[in-house]
Structure formats: structure tokens, C-alpha cells
PDB file of N, CA and C in Angstrom:
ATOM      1  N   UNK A   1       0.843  -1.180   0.000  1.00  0.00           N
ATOM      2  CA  UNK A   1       0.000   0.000   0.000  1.00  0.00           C
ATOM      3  C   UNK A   1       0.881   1.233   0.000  1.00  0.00           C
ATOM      4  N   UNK A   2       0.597   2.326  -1.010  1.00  0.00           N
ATOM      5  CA  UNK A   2       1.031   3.312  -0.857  1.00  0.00           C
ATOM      6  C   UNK A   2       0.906   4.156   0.522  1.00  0.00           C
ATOM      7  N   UNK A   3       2.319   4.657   1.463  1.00  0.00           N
ATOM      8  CA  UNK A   3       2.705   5.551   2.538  1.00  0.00           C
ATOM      9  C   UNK A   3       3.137   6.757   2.491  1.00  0.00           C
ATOM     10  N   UNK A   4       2.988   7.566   3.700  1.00  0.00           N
ATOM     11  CA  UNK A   4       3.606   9.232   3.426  1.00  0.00           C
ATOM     12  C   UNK A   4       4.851   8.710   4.006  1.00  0.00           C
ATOM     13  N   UNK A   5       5.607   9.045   3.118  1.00  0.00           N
ATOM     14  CA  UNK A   5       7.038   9.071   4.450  1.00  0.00           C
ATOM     15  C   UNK A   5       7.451  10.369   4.050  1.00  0.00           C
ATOM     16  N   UNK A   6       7.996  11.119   5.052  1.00  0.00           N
ATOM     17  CA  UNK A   6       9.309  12.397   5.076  1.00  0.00           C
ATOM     18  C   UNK A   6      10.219  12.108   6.875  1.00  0.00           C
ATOM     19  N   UNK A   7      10.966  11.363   5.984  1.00  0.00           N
ATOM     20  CA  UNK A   7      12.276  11.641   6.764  1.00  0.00           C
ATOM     21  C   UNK A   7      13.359  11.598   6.130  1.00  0.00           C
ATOM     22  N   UNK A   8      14.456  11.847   6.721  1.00  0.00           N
ATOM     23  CA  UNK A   8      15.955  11.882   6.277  1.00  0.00           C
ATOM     24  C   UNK A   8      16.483  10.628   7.025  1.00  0.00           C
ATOM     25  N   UNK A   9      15.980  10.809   7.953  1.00  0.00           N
ATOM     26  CA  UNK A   9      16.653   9.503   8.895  1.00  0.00           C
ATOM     27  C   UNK A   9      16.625   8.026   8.566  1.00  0.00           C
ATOM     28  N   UNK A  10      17.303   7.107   8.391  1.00  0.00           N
ATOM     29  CA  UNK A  10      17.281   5.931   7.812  1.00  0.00           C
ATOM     30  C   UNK A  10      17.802   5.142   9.507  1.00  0.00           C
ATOM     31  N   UNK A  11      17.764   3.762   9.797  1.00  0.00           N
ATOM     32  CA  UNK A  11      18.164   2.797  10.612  1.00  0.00           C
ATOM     33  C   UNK A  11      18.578   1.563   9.846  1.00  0.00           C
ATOM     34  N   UNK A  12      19.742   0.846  10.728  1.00  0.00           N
ATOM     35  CA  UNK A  12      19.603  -0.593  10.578  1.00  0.00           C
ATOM     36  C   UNK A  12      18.391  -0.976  11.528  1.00  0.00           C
ATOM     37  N   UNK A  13      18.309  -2.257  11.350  1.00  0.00           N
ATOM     38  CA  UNK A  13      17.165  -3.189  11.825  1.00  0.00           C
ATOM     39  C   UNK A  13      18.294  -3.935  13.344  1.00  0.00           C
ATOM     40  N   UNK A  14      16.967  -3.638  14.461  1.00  0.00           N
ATOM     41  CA  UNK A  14      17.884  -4.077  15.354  1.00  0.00           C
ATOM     42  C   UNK A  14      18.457  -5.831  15.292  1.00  0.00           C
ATOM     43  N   UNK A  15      18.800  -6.129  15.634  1.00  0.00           N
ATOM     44  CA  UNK A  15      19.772  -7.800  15.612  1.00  0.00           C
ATOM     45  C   UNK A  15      17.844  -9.050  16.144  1.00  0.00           C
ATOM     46  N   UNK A  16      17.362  -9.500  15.288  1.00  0.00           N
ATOM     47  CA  UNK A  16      16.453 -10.418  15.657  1.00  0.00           C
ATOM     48  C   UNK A  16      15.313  -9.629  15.324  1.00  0.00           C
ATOM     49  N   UNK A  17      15.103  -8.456  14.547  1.00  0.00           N
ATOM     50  CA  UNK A  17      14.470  -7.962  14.031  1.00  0.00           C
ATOM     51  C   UNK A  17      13.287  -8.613  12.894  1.00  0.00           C
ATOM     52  N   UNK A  18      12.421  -8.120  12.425  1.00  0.00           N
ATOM     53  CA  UNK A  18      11.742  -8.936  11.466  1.00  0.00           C
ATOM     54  C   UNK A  18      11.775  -7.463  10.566  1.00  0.00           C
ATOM     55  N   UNK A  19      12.266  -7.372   9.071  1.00  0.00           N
ATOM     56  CA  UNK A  19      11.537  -6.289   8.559  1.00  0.00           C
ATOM     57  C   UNK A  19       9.899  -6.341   7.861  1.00  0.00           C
ATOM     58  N   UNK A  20       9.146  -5.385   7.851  1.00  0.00           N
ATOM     59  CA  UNK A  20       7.815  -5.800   7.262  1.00  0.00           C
ATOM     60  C   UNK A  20       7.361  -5.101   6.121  1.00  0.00           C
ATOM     61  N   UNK A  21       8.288  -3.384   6.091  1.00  0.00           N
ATOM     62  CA  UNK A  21       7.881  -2.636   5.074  1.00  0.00           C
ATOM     63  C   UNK A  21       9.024  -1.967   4.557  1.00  0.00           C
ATOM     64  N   UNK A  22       8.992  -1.866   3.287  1.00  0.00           N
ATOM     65  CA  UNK A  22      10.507  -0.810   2.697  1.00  0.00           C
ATOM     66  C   UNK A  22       9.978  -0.376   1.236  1.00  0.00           C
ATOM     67  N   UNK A  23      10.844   0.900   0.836  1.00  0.00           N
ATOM     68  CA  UNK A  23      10.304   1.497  -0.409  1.00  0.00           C
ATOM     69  C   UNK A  23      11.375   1.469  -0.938  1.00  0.00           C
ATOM     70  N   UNK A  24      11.480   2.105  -2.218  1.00  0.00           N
ATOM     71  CA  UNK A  24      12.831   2.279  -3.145  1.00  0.00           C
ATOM     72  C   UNK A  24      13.570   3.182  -2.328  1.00  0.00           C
ATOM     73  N   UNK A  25      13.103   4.406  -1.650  1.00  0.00           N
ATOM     74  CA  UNK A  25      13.709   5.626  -1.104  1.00  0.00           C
ATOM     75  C   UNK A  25      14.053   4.910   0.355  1.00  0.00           C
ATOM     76  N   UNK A  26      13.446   3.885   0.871  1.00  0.00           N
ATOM     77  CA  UNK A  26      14.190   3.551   2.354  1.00  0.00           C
ATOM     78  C   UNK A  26      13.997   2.223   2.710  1.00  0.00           C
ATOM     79  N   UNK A  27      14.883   1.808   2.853  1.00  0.00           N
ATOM     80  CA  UNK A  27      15.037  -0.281   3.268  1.00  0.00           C
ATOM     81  C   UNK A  27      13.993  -0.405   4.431  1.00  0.00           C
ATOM     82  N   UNK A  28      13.904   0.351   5.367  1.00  0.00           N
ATOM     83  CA  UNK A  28      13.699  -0.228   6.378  1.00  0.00           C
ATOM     84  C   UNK A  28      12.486   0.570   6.764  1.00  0.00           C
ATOM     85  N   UNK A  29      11.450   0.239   6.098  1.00  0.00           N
ATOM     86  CA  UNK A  29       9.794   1.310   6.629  1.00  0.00           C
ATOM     87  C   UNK A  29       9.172   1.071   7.610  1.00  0.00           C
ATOM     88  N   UNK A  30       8.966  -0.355   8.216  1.00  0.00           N
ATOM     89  CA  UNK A  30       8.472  -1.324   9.636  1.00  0.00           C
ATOM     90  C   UNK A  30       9.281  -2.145   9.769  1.00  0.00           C
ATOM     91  N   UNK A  31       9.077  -2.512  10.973  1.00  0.00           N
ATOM     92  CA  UNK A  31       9.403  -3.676  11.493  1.00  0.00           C
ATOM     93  C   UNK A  31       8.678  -4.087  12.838  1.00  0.00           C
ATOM     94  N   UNK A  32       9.251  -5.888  13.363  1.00  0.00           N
ATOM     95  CA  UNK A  32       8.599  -5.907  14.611  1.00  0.00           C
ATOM     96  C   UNK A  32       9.544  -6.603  14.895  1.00  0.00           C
ATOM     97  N   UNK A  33      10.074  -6.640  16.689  1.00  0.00           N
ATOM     98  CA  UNK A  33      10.693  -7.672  16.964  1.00  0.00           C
ATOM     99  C   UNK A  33       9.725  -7.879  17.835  1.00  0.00           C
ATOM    100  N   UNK A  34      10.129  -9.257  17.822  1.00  0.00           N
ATOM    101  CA  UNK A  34       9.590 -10.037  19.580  1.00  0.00           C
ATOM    102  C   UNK A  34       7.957 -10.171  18.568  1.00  0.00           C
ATOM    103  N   UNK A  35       7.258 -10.125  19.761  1.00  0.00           N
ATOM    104  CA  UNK A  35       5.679 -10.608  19.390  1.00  0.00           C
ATOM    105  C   UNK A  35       5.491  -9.172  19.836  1.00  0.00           C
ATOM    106  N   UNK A  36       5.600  -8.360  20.129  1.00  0.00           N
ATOM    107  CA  UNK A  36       5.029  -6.989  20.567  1.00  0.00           C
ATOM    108  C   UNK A  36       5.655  -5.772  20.310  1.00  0.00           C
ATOM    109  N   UNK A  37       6.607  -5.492  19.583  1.00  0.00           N
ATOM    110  CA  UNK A  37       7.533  -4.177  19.695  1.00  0.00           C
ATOM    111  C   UNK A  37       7.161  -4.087  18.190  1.00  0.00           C
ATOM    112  N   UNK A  38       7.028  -2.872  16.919  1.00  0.00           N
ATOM    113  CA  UNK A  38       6.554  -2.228  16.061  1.00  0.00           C
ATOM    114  C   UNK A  38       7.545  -1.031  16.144  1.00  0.00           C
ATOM    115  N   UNK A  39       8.081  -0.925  14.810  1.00  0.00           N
ATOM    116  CA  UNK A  39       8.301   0.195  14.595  1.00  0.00           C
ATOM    117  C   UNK A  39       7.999   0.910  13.175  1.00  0.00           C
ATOM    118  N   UNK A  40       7.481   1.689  12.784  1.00  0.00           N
ATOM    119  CA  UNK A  40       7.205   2.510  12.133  1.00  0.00           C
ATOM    120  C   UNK A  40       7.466   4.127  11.696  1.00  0.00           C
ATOM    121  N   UNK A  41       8.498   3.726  10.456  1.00  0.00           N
ATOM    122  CA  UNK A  41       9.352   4.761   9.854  1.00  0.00           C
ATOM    123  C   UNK A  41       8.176   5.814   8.738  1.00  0.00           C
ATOM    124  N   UNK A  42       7.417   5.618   8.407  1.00  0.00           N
ATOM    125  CA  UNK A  42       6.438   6.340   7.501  1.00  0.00           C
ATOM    126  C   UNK A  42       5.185   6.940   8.666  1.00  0.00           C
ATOM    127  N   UNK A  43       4.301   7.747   7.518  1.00  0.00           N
ATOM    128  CA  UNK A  43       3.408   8.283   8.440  1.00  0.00           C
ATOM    129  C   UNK A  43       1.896   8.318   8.144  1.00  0.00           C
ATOM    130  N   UNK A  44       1.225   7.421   9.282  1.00  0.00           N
ATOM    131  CA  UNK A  44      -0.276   6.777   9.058  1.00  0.00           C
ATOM    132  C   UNK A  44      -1.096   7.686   9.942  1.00  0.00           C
ATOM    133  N   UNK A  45      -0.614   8.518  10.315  1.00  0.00           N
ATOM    134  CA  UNK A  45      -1.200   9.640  10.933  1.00  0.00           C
ATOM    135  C   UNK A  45      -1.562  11.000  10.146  1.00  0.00           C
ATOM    136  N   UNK A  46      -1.194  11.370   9.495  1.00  0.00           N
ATOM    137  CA  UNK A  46      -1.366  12.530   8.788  1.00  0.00           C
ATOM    138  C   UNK A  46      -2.677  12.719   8.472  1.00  0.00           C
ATOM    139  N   UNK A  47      -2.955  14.039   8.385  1.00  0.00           N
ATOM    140  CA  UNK A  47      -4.212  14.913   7.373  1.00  0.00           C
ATOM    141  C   UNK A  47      -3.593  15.373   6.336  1.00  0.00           C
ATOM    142  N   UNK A  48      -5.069  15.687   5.037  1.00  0.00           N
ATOM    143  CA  UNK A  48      -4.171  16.747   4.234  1.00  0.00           C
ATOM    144  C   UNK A  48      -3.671  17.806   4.515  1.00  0.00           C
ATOM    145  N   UNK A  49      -4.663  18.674   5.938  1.00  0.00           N
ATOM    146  CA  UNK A  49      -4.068  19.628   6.179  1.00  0.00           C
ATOM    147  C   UNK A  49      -2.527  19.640   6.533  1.00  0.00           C
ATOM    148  N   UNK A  50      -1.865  18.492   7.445  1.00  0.00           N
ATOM    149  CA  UNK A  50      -0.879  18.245   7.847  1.00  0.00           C
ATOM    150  C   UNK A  50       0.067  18.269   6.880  1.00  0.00           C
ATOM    151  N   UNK A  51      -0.122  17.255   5.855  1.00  0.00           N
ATOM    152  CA  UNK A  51       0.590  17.370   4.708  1.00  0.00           C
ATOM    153  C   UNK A  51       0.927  18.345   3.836  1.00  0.00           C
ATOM    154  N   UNK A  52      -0.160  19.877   3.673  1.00  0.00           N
ATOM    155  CA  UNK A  52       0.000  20.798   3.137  1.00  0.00           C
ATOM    156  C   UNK A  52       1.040  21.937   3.982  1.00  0.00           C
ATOM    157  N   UNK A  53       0.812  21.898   5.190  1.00  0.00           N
ATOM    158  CA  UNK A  53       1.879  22.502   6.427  1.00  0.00           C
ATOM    159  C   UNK A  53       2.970  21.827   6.151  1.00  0.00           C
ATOM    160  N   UNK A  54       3.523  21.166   6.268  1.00  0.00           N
ATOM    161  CA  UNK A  54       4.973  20.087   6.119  1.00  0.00           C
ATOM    162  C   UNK A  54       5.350  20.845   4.999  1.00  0.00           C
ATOM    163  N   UNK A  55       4.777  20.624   3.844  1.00  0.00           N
ATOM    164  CA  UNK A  55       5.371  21.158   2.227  1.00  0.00           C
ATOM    165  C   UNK A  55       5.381  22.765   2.383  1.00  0.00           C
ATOM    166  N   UNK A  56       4.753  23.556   3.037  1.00  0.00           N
ATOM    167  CA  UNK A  56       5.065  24.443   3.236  1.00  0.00           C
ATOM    168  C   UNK A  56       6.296  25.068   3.935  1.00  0.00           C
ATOM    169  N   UNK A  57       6.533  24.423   5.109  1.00  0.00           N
ATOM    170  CA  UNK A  57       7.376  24.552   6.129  1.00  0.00           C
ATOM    171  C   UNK A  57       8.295  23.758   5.478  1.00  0.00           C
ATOM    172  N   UNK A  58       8.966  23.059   5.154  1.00  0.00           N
ATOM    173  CA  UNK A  58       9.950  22.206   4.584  1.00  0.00           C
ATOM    174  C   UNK A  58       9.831  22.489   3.403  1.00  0.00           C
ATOM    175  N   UNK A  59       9.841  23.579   2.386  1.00  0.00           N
ATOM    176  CA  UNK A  59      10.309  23.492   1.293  1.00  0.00           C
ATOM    177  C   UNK A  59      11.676  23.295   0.702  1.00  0.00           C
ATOM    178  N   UNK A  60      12.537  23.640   1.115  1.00  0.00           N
ATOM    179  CA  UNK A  60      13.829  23.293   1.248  1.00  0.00           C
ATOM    180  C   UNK A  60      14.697  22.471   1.038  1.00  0.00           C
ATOM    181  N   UNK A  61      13.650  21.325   2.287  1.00  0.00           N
ATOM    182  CA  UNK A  61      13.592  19.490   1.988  1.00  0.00           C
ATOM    183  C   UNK A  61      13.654  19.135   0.796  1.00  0.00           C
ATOM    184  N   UNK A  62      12.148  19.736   0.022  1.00  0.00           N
ATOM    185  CA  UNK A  62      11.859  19.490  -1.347  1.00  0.00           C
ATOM    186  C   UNK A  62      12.497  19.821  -2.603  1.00  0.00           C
ATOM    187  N   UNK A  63      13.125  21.503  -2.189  1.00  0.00           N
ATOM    188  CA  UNK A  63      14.144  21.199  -3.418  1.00  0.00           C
ATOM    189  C   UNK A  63      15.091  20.539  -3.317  1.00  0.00           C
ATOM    190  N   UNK A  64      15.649  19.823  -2.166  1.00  0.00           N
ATOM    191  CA  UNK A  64      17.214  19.403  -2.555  1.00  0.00           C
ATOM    192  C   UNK A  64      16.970  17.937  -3.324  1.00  0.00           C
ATOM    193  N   UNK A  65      15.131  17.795  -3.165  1.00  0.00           N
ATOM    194  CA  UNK A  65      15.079  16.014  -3.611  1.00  0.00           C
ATOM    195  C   UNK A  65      14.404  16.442  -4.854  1.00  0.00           C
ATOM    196  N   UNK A  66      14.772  17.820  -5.533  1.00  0.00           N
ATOM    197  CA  UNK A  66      13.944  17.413  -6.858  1.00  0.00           C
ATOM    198  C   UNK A  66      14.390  16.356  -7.526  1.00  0.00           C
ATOM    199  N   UNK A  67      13.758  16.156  -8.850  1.00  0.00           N
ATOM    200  CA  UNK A  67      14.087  14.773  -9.042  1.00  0.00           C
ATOM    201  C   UNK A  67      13.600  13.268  -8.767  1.00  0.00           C
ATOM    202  N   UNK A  68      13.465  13.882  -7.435  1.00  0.00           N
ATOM    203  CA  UNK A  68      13.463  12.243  -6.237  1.00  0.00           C
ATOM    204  C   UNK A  68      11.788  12.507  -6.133  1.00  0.00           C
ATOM    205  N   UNK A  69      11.396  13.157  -5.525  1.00  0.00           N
ATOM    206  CA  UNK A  69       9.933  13.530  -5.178  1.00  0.00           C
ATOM    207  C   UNK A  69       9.477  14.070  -5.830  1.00  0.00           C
ATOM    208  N   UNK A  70       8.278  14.632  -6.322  1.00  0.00           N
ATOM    209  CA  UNK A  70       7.728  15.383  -6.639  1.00  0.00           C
ATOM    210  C   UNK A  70       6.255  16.266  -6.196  1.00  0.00           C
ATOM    211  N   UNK A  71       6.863  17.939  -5.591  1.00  0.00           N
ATOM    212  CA  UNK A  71       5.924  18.253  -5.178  1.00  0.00           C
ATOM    213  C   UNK A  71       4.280  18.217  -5.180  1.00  0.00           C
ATOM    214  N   UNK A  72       4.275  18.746  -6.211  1.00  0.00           N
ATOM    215  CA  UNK A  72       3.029  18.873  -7.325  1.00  0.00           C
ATOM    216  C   UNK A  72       2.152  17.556  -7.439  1.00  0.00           C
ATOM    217  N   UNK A  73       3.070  16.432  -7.783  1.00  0.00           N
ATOM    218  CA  UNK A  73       2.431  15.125  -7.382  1.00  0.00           C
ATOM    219  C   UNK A  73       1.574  15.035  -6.254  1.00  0.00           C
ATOM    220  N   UNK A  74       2.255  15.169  -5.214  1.00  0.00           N
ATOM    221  CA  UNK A  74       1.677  14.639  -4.063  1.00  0.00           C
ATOM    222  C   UNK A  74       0.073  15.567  -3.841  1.00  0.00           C
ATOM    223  N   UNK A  75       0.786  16.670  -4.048  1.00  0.00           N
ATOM    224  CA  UNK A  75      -0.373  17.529  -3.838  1.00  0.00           C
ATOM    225  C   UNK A  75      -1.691  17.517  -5.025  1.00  0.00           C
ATOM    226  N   UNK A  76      -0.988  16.827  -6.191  1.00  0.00           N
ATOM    227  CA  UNK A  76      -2.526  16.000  -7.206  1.00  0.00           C
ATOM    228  C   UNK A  76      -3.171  15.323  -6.390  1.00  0.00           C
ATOM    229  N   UNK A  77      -2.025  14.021  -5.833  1.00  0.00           N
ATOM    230  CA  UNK A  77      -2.860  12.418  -5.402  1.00  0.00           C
ATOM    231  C   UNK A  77      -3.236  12.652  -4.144  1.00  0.00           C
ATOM    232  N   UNK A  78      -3.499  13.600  -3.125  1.00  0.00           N
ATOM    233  CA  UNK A  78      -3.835  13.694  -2.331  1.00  0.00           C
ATOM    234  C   UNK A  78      -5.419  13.313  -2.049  1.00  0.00           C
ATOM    235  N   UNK A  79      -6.083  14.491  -2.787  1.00  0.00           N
ATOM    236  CA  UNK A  79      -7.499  13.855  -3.043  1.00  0.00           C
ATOM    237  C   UNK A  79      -8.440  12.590  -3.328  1.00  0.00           C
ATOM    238  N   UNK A  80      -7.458  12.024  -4.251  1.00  0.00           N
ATOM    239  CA  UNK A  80      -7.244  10.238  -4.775  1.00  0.00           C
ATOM    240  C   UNK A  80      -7.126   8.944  -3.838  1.00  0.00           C
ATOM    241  N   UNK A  81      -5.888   9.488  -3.114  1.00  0.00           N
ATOM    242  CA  UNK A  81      -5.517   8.939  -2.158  1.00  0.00           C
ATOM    243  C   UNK A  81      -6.000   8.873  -0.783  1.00  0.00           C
ATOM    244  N   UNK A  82      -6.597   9.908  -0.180  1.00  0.00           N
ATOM    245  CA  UNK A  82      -6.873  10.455   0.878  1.00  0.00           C
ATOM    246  C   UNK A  82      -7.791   8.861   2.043  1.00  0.00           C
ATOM    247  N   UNK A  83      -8.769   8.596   1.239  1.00  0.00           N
ATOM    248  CA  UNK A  83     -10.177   7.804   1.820  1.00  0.00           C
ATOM    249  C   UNK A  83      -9.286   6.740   1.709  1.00  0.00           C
ATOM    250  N   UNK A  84      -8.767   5.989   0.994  1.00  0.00           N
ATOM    251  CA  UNK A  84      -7.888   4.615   0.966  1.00  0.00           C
ATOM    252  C   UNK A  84      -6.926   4.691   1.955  1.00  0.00           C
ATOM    253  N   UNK A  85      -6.214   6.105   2.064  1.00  0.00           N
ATOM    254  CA  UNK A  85      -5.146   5.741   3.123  1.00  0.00           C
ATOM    255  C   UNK A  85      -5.694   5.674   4.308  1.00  0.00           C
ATOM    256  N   UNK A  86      -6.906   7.114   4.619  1.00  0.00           N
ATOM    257  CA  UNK A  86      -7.332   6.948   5.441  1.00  0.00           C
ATOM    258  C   UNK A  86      -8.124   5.618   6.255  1.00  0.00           C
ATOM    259  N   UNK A  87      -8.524   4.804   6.036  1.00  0.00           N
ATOM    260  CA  UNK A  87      -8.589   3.480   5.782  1.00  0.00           C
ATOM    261  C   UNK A  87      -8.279   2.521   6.533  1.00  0.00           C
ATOM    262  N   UNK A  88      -6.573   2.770   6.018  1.00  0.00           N
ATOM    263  CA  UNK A  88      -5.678   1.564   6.051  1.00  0.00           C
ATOM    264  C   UNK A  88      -4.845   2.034   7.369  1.00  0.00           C
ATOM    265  N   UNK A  89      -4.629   3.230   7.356  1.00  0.00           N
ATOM    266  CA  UNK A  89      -4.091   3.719   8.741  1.00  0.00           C
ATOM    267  C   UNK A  89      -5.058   3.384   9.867  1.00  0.00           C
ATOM    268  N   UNK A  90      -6.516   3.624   9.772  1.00  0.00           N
ATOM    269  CA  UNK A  90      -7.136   3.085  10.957  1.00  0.00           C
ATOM    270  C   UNK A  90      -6.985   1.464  11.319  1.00  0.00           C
ATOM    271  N   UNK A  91      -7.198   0.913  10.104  1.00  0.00           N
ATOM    272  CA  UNK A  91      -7.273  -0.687  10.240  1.00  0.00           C
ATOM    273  C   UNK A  91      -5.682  -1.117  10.817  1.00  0.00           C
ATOM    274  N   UNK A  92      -4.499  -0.094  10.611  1.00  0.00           N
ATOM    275  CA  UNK A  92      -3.483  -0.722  11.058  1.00  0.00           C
ATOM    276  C   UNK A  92      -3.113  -0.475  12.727  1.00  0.00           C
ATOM    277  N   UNK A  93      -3.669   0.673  13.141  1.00  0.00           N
ATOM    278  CA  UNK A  93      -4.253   1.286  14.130  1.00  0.00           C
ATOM    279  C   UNK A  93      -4.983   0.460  15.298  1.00  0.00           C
ATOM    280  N   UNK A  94      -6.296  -0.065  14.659  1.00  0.00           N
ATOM    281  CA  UNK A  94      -6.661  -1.062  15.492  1.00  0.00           C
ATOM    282  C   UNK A  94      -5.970  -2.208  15.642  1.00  0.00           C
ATOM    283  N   UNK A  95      -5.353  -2.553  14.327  1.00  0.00           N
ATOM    284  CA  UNK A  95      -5.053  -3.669  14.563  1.00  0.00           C
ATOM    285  C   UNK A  95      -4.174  -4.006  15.573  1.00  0.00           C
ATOM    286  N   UNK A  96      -3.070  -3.007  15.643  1.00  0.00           N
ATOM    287  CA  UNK A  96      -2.118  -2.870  16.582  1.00  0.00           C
ATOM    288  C   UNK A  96      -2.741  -2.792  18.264  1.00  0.00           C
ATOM    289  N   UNK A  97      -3.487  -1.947  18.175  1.00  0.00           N
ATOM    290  CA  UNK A  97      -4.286  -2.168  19.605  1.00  0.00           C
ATOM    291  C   UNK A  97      -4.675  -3.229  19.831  1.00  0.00           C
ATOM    292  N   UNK A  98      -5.280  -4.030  18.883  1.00  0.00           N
ATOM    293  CA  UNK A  98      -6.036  -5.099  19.694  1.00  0.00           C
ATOM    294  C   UNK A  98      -4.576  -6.443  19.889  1.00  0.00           C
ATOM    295  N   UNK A  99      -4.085  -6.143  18.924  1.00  0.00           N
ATOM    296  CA  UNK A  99      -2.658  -7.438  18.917  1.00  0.00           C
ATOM    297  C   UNK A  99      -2.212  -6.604  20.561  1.00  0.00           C
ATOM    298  N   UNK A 100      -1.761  -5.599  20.744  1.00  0.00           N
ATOM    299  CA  UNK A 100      -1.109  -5.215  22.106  1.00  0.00           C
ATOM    300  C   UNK A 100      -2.292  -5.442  23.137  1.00  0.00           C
ATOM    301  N   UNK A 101      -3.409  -4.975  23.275  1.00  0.00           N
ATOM    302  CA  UNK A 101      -4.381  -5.446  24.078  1.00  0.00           C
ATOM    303  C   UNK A 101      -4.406  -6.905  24.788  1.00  0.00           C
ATOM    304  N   UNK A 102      -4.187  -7.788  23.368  1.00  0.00           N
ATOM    305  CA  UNK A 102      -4.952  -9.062  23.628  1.00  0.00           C
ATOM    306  C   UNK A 102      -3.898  -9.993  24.448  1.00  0.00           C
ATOM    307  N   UNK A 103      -2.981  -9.996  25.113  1.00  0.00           N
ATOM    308  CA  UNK A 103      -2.158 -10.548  26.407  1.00  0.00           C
ATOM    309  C   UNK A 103      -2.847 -10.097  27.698  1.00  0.00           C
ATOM    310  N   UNK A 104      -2.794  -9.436  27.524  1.00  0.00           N
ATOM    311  CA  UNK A 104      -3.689  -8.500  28.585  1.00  0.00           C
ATOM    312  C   UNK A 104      -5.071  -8.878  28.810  1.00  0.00           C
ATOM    313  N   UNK A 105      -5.709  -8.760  28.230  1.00  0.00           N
ATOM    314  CA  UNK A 105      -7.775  -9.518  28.226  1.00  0.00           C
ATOM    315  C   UNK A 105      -7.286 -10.851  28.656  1.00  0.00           C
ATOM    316  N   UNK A 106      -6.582 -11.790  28.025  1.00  0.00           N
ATOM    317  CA  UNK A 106      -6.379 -13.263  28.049  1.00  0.00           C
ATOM    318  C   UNK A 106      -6.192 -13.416  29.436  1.00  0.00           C
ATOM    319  N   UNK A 107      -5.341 -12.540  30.267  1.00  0.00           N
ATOM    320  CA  UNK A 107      -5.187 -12.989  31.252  1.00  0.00           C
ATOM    321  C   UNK A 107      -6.087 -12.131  32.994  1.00  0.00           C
ATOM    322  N   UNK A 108      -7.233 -11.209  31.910  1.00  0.00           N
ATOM    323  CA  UNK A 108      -7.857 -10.700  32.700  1.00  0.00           C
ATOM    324  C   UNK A 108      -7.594  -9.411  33.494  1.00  0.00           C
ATOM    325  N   UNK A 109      -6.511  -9.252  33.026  1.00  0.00           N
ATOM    326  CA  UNK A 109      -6.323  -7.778  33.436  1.00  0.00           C
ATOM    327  C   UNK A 109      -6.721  -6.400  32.314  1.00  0.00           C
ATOM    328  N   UNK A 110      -6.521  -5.453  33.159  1.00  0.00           N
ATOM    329  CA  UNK A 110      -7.286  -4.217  32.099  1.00  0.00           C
ATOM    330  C   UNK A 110      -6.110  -3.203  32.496  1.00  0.00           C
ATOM    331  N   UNK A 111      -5.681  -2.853  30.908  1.00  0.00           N
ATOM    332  CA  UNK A 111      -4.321  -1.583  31.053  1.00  0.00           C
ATOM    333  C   UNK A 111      -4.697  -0.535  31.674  1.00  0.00           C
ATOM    334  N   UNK A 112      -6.405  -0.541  31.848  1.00  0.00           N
ATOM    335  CA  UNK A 112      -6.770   1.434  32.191  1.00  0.00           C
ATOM    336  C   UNK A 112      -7.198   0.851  33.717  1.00  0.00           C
ATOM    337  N   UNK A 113      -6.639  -0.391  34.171  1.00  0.00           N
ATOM    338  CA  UNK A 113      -7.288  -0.262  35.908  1.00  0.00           C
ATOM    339  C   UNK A 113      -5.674   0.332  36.436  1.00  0.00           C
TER     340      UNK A 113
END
């Protein structure tokens, strides 16, 4: 599934790592170790508004990756994109809650007592 990512920052994968997501622009987009630890290098949080602030405020970013990115793009497929991502970020969202939740119910305890 298509992701927002803006970072500069790249990682290795810690030692026993699993990777789960990577793009042409970065090896290492998720991962999980263990049965419970997640990490997540892209961004399933965003609005458009958010996204239009970022490109504003970081223009800079954007020219040094002409070439690589393209402004104008993003700001086409936004509209296109928007309801699908929005979507997939919730479903990954819950999903994550209920996978971290569910040790917890099984054994009858509650994280908010």
C-alpha cells in the first residue's frame, strides 16, 4: 500500500528484528521484533491539512530532492488517495491495539485499571 514518508533519517534493523515494510527511497519502513515491539518509519497519521503545512514549512527538503519527489504530485494524489489511506491507517491502528491489548484480556487484566 502506498505511505507518506518524510524523513531523512534511515536505521539498521535491530539484531532479531523482522523487517515488514521498505520502499525504493528507504530499506527499512516497519518492522517488529519479539511478538510486541513495532516500529514505524512512515506516516499513518497525517491529514491533508498536515501534509500541506509540512510542504510548506519544509520546502527546502523538497528542493534538494527534486528529481526524487515530486511536489506537485503529491499535492494531485492527495485527493485520490486520501479515503484509501485513510482506511488503512485506521485498520493498522486497530489492529495494533487489539494485537497489544490481547495478552492483557487473556489474562484478565485491564491496562486502564
Amino acid at each position: 500500500m502506498p505511505v507518506f514518508q518524510w524523513h531523512g533519517d534511515a536505521f539498521d534493523l535491530p539484531a532479531g528484528a523482522i523487517s515488514l515494510a521498505s520502499s525504493p527511497l528507504c530499506t527499512h519502513q516497519a518492522f517488529r521484533y519479539g511478538e510486541r515491539v513495532y516500529g514505524l518509519l512512515f506516516h499513518l497519521e497525517l491529514t491533508p491539512a498536515i501534509i500541506h503545512t509540512w510542504m510548506e514549512t519544509f520546502q527546502d527538503e523538497l528542493v534538494s530532492l527534486q528529481g526524487v519527489i515530486d511536489p506537485d504530485r503529491i499535492v494531485t494524489e492527495i485527493p485520490h488517495r486520501w479515503a484509501a489511506y485513510q482506511q488503512a491507517g485506521s485498520r493498522v491502528f486497530a489492529n495494533l491495539v487489539e494485537h497489544l491489548w490481547e495478552p492483557l484480556a487473556t489474562q484478565g487484566k485491564s491496562p486502564l485499571a
